[in-house]
C-alpha atoms as a PDB file:
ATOM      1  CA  UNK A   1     -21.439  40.103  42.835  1.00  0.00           C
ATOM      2  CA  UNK A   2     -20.992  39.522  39.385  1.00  0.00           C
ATOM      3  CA  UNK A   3     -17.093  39.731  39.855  1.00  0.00           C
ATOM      4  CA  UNK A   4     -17.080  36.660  41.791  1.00  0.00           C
ATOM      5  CA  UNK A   5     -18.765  34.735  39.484  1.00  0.00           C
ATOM      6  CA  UNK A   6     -15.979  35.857  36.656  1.00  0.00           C
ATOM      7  CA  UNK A   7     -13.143  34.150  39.235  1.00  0.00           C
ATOM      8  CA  UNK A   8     -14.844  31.388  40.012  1.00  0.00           C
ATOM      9  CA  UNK A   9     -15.349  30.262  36.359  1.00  0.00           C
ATOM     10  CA  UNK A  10     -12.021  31.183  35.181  1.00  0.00           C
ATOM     11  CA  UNK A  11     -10.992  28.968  38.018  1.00  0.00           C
ATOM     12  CA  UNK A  12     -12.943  26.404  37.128  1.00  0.00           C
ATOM     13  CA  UNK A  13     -12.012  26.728  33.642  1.00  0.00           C
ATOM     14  CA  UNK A  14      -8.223  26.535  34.316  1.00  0.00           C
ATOM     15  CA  UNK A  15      -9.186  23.141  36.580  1.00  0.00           C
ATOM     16  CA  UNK A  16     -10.526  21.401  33.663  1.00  0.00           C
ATOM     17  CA  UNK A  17      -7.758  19.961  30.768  1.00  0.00           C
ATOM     18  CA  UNK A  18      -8.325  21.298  27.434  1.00  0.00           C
ATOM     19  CA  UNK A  19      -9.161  18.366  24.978  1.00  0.00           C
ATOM     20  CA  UNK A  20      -6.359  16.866  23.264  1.00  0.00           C
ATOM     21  CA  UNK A  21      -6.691  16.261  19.444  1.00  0.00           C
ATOM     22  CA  UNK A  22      -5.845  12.457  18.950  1.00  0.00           C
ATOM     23  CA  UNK A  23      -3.086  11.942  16.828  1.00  0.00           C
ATOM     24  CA  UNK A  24      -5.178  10.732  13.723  1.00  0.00           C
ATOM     25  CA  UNK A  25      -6.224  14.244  13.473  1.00  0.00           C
ATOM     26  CA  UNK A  26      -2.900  15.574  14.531  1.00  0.00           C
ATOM     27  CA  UNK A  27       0.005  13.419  12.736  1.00  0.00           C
ATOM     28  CA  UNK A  28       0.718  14.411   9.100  1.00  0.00           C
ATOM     29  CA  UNK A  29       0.629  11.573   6.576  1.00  0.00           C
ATOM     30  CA  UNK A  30       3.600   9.879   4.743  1.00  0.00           C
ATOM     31  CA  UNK A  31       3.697  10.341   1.303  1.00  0.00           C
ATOM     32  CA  UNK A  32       5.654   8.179  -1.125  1.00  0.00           C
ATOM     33  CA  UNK A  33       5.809   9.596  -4.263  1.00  0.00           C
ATOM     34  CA  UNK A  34       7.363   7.333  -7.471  1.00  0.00           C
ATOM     35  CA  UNK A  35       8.043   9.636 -10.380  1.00  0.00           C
ATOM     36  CA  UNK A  36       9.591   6.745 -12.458  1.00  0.00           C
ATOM     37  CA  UNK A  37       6.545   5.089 -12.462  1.00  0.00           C
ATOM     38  CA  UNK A  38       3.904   8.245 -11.917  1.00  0.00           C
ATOM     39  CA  UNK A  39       1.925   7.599  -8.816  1.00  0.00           C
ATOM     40  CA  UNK A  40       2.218   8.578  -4.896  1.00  0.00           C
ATOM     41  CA  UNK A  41       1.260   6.596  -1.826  1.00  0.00           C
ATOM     42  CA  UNK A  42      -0.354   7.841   1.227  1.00  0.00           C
ATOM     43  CA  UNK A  43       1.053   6.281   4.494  1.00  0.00           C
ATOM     44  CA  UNK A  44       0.399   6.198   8.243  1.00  0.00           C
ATOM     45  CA  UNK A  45       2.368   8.950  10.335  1.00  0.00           C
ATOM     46  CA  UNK A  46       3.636   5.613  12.373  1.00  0.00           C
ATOM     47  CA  UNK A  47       5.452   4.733   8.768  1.00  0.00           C
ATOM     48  CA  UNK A  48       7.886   7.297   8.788  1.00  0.00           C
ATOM     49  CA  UNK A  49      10.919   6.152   7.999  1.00  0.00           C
ATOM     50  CA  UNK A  50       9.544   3.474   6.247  1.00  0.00           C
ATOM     51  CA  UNK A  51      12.022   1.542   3.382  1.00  0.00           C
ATOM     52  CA  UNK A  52      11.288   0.835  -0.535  1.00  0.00           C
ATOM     53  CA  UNK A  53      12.971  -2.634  -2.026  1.00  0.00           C
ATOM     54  CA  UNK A  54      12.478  -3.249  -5.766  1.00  0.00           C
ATOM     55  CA  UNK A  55      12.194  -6.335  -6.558  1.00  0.00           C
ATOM     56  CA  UNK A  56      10.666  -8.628  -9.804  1.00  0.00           C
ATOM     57  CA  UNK A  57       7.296 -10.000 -10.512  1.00  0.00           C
ATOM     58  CA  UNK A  58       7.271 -13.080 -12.886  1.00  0.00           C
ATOM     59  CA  UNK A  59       4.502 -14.972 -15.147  1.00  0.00           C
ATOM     60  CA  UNK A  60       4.227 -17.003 -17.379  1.00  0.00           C
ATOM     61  CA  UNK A  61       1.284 -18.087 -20.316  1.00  0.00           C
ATOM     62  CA  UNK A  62      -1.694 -20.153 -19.393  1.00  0.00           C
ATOM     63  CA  UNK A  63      -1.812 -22.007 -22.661  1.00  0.00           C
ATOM     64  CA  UNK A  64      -0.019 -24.954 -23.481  1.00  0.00           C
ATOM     65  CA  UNK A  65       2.799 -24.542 -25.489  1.00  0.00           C
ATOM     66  CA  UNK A  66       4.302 -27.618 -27.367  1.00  0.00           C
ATOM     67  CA  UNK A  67       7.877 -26.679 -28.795  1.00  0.00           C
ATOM     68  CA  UNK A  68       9.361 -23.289 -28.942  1.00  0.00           C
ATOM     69  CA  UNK A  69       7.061 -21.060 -26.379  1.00  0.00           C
ATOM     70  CA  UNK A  70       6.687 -17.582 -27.869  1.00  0.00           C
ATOM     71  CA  UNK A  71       8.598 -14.835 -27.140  1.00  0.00           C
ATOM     72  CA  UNK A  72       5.806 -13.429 -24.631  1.00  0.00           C
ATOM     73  CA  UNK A  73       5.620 -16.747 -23.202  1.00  0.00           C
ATOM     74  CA  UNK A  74       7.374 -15.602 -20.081  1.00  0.00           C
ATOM     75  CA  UNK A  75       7.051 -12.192 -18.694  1.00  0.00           C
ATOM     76  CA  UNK A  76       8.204 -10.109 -16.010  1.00  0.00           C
ATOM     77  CA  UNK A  77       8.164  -6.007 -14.404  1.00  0.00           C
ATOM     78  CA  UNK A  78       8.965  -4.262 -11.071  1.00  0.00           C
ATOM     79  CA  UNK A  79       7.657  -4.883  -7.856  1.00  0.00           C
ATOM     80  CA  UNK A  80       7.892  -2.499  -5.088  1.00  0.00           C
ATOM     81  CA  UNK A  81       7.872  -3.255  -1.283  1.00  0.00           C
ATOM     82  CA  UNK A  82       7.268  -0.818   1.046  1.00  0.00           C
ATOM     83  CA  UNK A  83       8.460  -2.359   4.238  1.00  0.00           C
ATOM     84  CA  UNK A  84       7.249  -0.962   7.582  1.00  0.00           C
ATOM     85  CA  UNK A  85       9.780   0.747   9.695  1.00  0.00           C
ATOM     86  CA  UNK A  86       9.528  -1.220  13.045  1.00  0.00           C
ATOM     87  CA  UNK A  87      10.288  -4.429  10.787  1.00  0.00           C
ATOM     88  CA  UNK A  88      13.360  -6.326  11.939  1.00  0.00           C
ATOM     89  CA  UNK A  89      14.658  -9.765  10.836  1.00  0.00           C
ATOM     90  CA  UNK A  90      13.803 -11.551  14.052  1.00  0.00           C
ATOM     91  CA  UNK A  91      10.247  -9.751  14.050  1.00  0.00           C
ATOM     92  CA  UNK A  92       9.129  -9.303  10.355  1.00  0.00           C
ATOM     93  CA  UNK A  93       6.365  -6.884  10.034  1.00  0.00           C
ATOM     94  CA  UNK A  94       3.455  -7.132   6.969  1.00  0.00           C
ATOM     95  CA  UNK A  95       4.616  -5.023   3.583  1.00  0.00           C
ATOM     96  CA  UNK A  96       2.777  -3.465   1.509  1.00  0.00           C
ATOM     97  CA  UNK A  97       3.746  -5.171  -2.012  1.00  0.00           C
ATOM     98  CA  UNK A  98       2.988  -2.695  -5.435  1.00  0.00           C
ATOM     99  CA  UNK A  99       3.409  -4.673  -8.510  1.00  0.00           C
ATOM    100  CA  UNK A 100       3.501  -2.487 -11.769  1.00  0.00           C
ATOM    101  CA  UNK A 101       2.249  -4.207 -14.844  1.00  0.00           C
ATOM    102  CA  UNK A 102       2.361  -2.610 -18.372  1.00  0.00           C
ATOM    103  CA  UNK A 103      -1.507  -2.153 -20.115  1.00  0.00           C
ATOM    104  CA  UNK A 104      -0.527  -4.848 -22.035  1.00  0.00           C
ATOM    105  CA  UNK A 105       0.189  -7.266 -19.370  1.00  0.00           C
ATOM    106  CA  UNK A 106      -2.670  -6.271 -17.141  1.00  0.00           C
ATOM    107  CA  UNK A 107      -5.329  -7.069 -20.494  1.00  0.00           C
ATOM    108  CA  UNK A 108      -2.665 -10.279 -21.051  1.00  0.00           C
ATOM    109  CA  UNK A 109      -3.574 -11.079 -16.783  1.00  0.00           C
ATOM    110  CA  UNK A 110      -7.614 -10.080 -17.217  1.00  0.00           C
ATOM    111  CA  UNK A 111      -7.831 -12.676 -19.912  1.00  0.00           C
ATOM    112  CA  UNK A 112      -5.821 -15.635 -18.319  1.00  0.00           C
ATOM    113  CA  UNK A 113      -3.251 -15.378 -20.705  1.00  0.00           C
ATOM    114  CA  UNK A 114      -0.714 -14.115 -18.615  1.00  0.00           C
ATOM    115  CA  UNK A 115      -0.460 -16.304 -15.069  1.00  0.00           C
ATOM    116  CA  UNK A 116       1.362 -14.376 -12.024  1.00  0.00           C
ATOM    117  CA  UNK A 117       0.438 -16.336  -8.902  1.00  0.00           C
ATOM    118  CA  UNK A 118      -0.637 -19.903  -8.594  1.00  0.00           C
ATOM    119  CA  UNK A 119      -3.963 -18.111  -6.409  1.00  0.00           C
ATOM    120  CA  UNK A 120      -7.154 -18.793  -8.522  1.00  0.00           C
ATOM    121  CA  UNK A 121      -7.869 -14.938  -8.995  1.00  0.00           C
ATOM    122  CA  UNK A 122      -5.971 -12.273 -10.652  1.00  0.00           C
ATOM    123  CA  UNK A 123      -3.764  -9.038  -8.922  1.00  0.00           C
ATOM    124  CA  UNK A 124      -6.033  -6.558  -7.321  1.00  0.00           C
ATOM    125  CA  UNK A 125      -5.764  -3.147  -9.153  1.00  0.00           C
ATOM    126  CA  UNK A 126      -4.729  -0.172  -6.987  1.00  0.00           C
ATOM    127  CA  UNK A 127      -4.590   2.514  -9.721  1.00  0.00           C
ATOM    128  CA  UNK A 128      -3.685   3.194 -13.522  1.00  0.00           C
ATOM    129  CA  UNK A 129      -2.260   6.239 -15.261  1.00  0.00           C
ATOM    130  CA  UNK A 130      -1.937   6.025 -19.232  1.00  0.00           C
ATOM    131  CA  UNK A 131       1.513   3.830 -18.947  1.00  0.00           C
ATOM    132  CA  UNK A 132       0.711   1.453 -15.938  1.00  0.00           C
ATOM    133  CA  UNK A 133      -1.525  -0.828 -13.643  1.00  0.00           C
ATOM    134  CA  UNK A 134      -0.742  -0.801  -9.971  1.00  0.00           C
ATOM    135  CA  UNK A 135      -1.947  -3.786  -8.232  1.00  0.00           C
ATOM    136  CA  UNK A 136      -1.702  -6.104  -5.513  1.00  0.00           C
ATOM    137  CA  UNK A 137      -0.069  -9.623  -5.781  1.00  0.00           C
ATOM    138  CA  UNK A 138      -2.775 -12.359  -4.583  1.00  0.00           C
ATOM    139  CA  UNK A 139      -2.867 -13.426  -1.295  1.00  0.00           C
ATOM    140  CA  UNK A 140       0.000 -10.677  -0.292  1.00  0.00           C
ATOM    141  CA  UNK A 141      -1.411 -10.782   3.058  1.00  0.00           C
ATOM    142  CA  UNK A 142      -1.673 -14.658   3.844  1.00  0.00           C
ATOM    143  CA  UNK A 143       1.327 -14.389   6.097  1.00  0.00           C
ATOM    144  CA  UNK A 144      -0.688 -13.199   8.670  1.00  0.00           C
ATOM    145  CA  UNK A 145       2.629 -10.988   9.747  1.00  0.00           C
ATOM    146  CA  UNK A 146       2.394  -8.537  12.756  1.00  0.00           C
ATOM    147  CA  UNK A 147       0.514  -5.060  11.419  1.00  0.00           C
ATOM    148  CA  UNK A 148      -1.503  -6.999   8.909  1.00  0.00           C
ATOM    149  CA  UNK A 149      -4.555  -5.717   9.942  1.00  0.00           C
ATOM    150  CA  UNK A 150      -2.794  -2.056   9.797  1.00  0.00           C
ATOM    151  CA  UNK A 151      -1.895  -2.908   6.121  1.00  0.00           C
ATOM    152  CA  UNK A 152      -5.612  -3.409   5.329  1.00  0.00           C
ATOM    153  CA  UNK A 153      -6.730  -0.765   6.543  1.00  0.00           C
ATOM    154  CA  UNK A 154      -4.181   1.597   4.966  1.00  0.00           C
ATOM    155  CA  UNK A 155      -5.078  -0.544   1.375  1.00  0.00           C
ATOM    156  CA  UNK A 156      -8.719  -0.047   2.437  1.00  0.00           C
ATOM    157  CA  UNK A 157      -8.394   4.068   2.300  1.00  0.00           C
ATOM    158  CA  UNK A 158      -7.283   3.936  -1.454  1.00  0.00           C
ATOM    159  CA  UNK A 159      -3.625   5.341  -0.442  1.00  0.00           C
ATOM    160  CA  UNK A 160      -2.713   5.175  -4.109  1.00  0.00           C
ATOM    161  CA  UNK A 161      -3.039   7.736  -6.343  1.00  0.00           C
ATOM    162  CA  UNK A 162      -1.683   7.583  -9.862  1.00  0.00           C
ATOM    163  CA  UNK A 163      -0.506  10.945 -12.104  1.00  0.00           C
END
């Protein structure tokens, strides 16, 4: 008797589908690593492929300069774009935007003396190592582009990590 019971579960057993691992547990993530600059950034599985643009950030001081402005009046530094890999020119996808700002500039930003964005708040910090801020421009996401709510979430997890 006990024999039977042996076939009938391992027929049972072959009757029922093994659970499937969902592919957040499964898919490895993306990692974008910037030496230049000394950080990495942690990406979706579904960004593979993605693309990098560099690009230019640009500010100017708040104060109000009669004459000659001085020579920090105006101020720039990198900006890098990491564009989604689905995005197409006749269906734009959201980015994910990195500006890099020099310690300097960030405490120039901090203390209103440096403007970026006409938004009423400052660049979100992302990350720092000893020769740069990472941060979000303002409003980056007011676009409301497809996979916005994807780019949240993956700025949500902390994918940056400086070095």
């Amino acid at each position: 008797m006990p024999t039977r019971h042996i076939v009938i579960l391992a027929v049972a057993s072959a009757l029922i589908p093994a659970p499937r691992a969902s592919n957040a547990q499964t898919a490895a993530p993306v990692i974008y690593n910037n030496k230049q600059y000394g950080f990495s950034f942690t990406l979706p599985d579904s960004w593979k492929g993605y693309t990098l643009q560099t690009t230019t950030w640009e500010g100017s001081a708040s104060s109000g300069w009669t004459g000659t402005p001085p020579p920090n009046f105006f101020d720039h530094g990198p900006a890098l774009i990491i564009r989604n890999p689905q995005w197409k020119e006749t269906d734009p996808r959201e980015d994910i935007p990195i500006w890099i700002f020099t310690h300097d500039q960030w405490n120039r930003i901090q203390s209103d003396h440096l403007i970026v964005s006409a938004a009423p708040f400052p660049p979100m910090e992302l990350g720092h190592n000893k020769r740069f801020v990472f941060a979000l421009p303002p409003r980056y996401i007011n676009d409301l582009l497809t996979g916005y709510e994807e780019v949240l979430k993956i700025n949500a997890n902390h994918p940056l990590h400086p070095y």
